[in-house]
PDB file of N, CA and C in Angstrom:
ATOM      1  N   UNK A   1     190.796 178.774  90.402  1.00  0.00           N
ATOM      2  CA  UNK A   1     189.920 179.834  90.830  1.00  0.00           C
ATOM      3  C   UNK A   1     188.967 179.267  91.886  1.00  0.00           C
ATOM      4  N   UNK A   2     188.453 180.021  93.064  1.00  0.00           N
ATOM      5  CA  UNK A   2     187.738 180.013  94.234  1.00  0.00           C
ATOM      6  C   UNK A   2     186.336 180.843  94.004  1.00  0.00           C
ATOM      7  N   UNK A   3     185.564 180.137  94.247  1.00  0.00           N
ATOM      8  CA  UNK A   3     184.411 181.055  94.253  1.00  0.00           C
ATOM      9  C   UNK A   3     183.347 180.977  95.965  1.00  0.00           C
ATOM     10  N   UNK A   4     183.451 182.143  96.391  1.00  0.00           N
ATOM     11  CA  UNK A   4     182.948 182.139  97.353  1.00  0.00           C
ATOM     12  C   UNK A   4     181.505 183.332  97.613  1.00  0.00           C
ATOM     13  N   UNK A   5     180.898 182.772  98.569  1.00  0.00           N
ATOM     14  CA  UNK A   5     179.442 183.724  98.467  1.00  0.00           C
ATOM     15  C   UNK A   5     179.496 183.893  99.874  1.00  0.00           C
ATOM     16  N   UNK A   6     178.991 185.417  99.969  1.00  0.00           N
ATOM     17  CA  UNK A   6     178.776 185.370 101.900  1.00  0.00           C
ATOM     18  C   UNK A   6     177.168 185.619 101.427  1.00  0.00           C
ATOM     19  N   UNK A   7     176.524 184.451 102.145  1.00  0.00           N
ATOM     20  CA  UNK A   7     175.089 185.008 102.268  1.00  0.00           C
ATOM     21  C   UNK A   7     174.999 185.694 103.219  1.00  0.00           C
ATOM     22  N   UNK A   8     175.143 185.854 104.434  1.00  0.00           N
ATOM     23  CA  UNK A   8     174.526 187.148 104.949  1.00  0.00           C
ATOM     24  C   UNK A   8     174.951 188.401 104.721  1.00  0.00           C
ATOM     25  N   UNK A   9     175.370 188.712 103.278  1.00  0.00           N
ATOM     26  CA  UNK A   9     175.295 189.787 102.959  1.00  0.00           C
ATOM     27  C   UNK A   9     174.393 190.066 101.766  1.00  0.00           C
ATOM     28  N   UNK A  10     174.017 189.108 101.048  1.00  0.00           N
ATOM     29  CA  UNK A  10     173.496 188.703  99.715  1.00  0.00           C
ATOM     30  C   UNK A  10     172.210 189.144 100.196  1.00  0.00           C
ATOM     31  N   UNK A  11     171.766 190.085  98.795  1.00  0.00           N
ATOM     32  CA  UNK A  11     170.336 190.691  99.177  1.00  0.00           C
ATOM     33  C   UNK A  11     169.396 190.130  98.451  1.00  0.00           C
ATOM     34  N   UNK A  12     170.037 189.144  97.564  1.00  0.00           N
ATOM     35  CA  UNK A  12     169.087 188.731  96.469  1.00  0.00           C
ATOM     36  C   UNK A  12     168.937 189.053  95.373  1.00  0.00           C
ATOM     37  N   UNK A  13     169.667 190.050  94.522  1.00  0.00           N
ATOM     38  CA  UNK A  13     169.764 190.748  93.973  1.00  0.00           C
ATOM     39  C   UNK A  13     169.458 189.076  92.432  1.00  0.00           C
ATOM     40  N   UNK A  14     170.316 188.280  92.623  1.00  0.00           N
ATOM     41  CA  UNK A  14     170.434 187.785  91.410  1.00  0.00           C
ATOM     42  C   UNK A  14     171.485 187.803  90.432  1.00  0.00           C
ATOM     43  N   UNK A  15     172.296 188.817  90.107  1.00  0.00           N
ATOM     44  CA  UNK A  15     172.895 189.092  89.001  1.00  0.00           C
ATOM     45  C   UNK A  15     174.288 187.938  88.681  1.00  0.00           C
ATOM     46  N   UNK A  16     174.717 186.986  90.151  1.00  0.00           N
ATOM     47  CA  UNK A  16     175.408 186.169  90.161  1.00  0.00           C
ATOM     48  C   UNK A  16     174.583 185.002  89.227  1.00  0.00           C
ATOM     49  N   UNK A  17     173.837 184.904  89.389  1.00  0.00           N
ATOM     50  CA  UNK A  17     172.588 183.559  88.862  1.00  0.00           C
ATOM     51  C   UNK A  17     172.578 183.792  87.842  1.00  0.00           C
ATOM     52  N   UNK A  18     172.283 185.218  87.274  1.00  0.00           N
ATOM     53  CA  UNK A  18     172.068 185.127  85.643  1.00  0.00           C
ATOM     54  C   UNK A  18     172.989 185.374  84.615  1.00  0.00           C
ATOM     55  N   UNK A  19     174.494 186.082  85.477  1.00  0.00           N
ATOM     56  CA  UNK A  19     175.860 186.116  84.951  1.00  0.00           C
ATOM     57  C   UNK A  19     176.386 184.909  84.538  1.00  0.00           C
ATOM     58  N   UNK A  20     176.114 183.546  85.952  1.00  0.00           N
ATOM     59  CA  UNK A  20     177.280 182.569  85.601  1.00  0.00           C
ATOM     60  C   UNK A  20     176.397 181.552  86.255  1.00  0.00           C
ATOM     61  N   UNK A  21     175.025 181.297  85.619  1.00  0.00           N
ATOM     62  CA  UNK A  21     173.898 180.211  86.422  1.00  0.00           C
ATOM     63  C   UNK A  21     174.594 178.609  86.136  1.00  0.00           C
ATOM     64  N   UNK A  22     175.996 178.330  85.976  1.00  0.00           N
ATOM     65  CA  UNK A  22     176.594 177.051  86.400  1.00  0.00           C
ATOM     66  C   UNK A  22     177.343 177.054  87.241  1.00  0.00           C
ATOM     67  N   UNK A  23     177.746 178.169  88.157  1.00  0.00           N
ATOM     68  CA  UNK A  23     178.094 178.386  89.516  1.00  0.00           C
ATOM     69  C   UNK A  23     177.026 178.771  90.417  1.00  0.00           C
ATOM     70  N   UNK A  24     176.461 180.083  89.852  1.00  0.00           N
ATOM     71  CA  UNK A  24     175.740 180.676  91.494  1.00  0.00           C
ATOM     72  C   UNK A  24     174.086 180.182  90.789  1.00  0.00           C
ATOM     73  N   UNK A  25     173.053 179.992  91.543  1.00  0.00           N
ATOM     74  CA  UNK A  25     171.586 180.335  91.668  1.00  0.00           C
ATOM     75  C   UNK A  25     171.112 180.734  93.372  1.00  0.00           C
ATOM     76  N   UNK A  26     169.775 180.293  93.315  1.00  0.00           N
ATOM     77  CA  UNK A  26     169.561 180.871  94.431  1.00  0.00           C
ATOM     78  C   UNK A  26     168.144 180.563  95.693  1.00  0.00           C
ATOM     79  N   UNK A  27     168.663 180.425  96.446  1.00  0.00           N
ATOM     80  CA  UNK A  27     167.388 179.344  97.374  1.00  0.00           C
ATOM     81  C   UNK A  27     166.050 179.774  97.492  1.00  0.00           C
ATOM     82  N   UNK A  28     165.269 179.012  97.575  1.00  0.00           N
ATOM     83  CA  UNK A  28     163.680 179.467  97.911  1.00  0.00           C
ATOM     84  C   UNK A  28     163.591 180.867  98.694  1.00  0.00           C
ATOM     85  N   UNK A  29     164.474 181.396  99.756  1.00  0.00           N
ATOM     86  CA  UNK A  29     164.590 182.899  99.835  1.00  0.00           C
ATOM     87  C   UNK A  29     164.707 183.949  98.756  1.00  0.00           C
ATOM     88  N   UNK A  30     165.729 183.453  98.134  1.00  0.00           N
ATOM     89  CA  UNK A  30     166.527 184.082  97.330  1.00  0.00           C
ATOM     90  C   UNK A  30     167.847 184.580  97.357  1.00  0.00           C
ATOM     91  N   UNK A  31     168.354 183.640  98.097  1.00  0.00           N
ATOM     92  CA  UNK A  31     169.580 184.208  98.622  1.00  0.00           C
ATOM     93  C   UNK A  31     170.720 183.063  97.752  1.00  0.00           C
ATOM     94  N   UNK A  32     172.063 183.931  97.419  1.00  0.00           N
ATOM     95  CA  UNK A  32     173.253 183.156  96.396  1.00  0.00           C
ATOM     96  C   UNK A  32     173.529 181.602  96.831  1.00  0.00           C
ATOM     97  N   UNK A  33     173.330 180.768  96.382  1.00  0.00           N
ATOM     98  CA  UNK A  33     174.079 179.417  96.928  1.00  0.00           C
ATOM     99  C   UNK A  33     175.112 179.400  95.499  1.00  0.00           C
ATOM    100  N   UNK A  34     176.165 178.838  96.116  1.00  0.00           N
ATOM    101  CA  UNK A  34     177.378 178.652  95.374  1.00  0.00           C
ATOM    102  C   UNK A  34     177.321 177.103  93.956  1.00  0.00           C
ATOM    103  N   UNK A  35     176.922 176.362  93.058  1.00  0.00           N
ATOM    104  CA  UNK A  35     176.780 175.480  92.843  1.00  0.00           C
ATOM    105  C   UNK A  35     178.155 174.595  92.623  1.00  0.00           C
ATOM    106  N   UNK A  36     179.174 175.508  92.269  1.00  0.00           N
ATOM    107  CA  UNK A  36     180.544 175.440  91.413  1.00  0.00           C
ATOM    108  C   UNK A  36     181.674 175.912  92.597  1.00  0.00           C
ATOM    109  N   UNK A  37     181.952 175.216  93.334  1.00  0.00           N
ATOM    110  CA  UNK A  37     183.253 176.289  93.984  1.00  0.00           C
ATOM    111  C   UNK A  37     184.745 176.831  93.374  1.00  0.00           C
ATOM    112  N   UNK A  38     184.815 175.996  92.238  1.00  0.00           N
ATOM    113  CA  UNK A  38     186.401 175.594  91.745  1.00  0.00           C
ATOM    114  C   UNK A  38     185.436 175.768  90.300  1.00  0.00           C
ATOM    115  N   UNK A  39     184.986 176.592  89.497  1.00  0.00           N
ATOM    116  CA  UNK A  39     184.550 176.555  88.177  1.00  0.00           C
ATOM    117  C   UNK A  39     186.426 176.363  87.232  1.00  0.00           C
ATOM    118  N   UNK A  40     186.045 176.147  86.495  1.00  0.00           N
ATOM    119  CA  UNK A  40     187.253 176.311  85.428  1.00  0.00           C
ATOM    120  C   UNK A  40     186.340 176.373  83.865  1.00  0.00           C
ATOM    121  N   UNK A  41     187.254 176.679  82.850  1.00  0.00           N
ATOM    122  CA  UNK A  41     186.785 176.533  81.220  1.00  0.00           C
ATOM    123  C   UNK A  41     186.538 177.497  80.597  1.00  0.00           C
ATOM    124  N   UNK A  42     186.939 178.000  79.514  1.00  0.00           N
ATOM    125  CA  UNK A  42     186.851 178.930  79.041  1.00  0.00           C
ATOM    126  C   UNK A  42     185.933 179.876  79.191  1.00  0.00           C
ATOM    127  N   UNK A  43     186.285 181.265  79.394  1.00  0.00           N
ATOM    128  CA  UNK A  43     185.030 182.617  79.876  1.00  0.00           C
ATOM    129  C   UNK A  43     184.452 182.100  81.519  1.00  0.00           C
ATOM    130  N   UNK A  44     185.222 181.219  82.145  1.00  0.00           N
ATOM    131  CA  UNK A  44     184.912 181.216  83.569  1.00  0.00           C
ATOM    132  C   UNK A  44     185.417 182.352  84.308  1.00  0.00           C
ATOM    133  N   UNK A  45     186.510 182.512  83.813  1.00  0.00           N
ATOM    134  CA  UNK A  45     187.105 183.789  84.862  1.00  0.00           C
ATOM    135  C   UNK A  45     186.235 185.103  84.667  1.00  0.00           C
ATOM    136  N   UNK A  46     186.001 185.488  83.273  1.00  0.00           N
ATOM    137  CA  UNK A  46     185.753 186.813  83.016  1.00  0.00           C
ATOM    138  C   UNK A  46     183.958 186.151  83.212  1.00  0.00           C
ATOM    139  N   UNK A  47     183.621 185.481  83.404  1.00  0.00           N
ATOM    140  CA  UNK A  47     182.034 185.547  84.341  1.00  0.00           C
ATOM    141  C   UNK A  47     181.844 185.329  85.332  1.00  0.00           C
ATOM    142  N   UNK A  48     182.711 185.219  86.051  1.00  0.00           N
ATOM    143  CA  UNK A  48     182.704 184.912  87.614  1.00  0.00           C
ATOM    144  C   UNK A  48     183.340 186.648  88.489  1.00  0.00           C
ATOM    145  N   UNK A  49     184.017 187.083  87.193  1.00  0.00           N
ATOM    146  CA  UNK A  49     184.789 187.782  87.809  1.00  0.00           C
ATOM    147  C   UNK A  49     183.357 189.213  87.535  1.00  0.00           C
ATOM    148  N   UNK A  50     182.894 189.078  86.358  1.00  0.00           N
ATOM    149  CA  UNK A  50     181.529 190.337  86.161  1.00  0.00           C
ATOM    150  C   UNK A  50     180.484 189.599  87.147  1.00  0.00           C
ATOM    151  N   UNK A  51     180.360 188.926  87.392  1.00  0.00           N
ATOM    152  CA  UNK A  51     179.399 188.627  88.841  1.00  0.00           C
ATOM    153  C   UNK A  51     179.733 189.266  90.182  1.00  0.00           C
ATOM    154  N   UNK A  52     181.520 189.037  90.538  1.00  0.00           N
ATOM    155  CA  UNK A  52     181.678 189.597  91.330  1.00  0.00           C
ATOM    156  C   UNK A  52     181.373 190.982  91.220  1.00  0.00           C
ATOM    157  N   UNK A  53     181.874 191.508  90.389  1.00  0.00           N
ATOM    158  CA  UNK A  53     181.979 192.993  90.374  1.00  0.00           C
ATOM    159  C   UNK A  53     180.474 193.871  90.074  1.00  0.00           C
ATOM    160  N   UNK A  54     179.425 192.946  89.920  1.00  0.00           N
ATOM    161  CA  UNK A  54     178.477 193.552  90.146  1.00  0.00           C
ATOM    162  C   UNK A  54     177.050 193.307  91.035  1.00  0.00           C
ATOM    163  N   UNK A  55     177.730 192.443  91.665  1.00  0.00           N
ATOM    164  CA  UNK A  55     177.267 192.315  93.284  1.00  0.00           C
ATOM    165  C   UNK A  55     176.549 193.145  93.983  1.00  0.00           C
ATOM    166  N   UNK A  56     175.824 193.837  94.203  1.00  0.00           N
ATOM    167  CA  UNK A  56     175.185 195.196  94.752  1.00  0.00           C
ATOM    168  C   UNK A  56     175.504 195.248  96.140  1.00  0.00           C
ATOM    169  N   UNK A  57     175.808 194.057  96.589  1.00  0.00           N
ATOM    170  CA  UNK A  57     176.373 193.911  98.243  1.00  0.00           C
ATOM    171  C   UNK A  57     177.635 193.174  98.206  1.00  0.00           C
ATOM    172  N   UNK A  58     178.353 193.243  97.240  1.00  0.00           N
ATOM    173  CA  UNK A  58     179.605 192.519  97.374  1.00  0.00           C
ATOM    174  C   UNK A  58     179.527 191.156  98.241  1.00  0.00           C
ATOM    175  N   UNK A  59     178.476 190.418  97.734  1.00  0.00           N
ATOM    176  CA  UNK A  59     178.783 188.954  98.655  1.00  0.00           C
ATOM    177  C   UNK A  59     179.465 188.149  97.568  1.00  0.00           C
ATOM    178  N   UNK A  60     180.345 188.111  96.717  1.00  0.00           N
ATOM    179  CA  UNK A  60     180.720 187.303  95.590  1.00  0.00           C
ATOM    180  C   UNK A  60     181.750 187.667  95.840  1.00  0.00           C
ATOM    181  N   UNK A  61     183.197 186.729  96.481  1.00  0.00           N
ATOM    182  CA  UNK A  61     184.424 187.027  96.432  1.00  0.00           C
ATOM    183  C   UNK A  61     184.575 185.566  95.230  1.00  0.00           C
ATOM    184  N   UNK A  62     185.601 186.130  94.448  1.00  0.00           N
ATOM    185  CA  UNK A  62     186.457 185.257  92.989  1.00  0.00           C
ATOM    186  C   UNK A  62     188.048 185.213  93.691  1.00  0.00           C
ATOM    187  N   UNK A  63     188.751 184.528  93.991  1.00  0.00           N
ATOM    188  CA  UNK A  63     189.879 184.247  94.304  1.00  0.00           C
ATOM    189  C   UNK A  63     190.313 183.056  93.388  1.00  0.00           C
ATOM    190  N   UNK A  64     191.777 183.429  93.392  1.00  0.00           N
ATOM    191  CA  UNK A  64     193.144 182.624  92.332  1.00  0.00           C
ATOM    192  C   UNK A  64     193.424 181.029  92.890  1.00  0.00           C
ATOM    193  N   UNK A  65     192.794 180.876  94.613  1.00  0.00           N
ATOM    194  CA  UNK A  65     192.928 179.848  95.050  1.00  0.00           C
ATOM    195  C   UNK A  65     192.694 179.261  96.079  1.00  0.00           C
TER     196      UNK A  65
END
């Protein structure tokens, strides 16, 4: 699994940070930095994947690779 963030779309919202805060948090702006690019381990997918999907600006793409 791939985890990717577009910040200039990222509004700050957060919900990546507090879904899956051993991949995403977020810079003195507040904007997504990625910590994890390649997460793996059990309930990684299905929290990476409810981060993506509730993105308010869709900057959280989850890809297979």
């Amino acid at each position: 699994m791939k985890v990717h963030a577009d910040r200039d779309r990222c509004i700050g919202a957060g919900l990546c940070a507090l879904n899956a805060p051993s991949v995403f948090d977020q810079d003195d702006s507040g904007l997504v930095v990625v910590l994890d690019d390649s997460p793996s381990g059990a309930g990684a997918v299905d929290a990476h994947k409810l981060a993506e999907h509730i993105c308010p600006s869709k900057a959280i793409l989850v890809s297979d690779g």
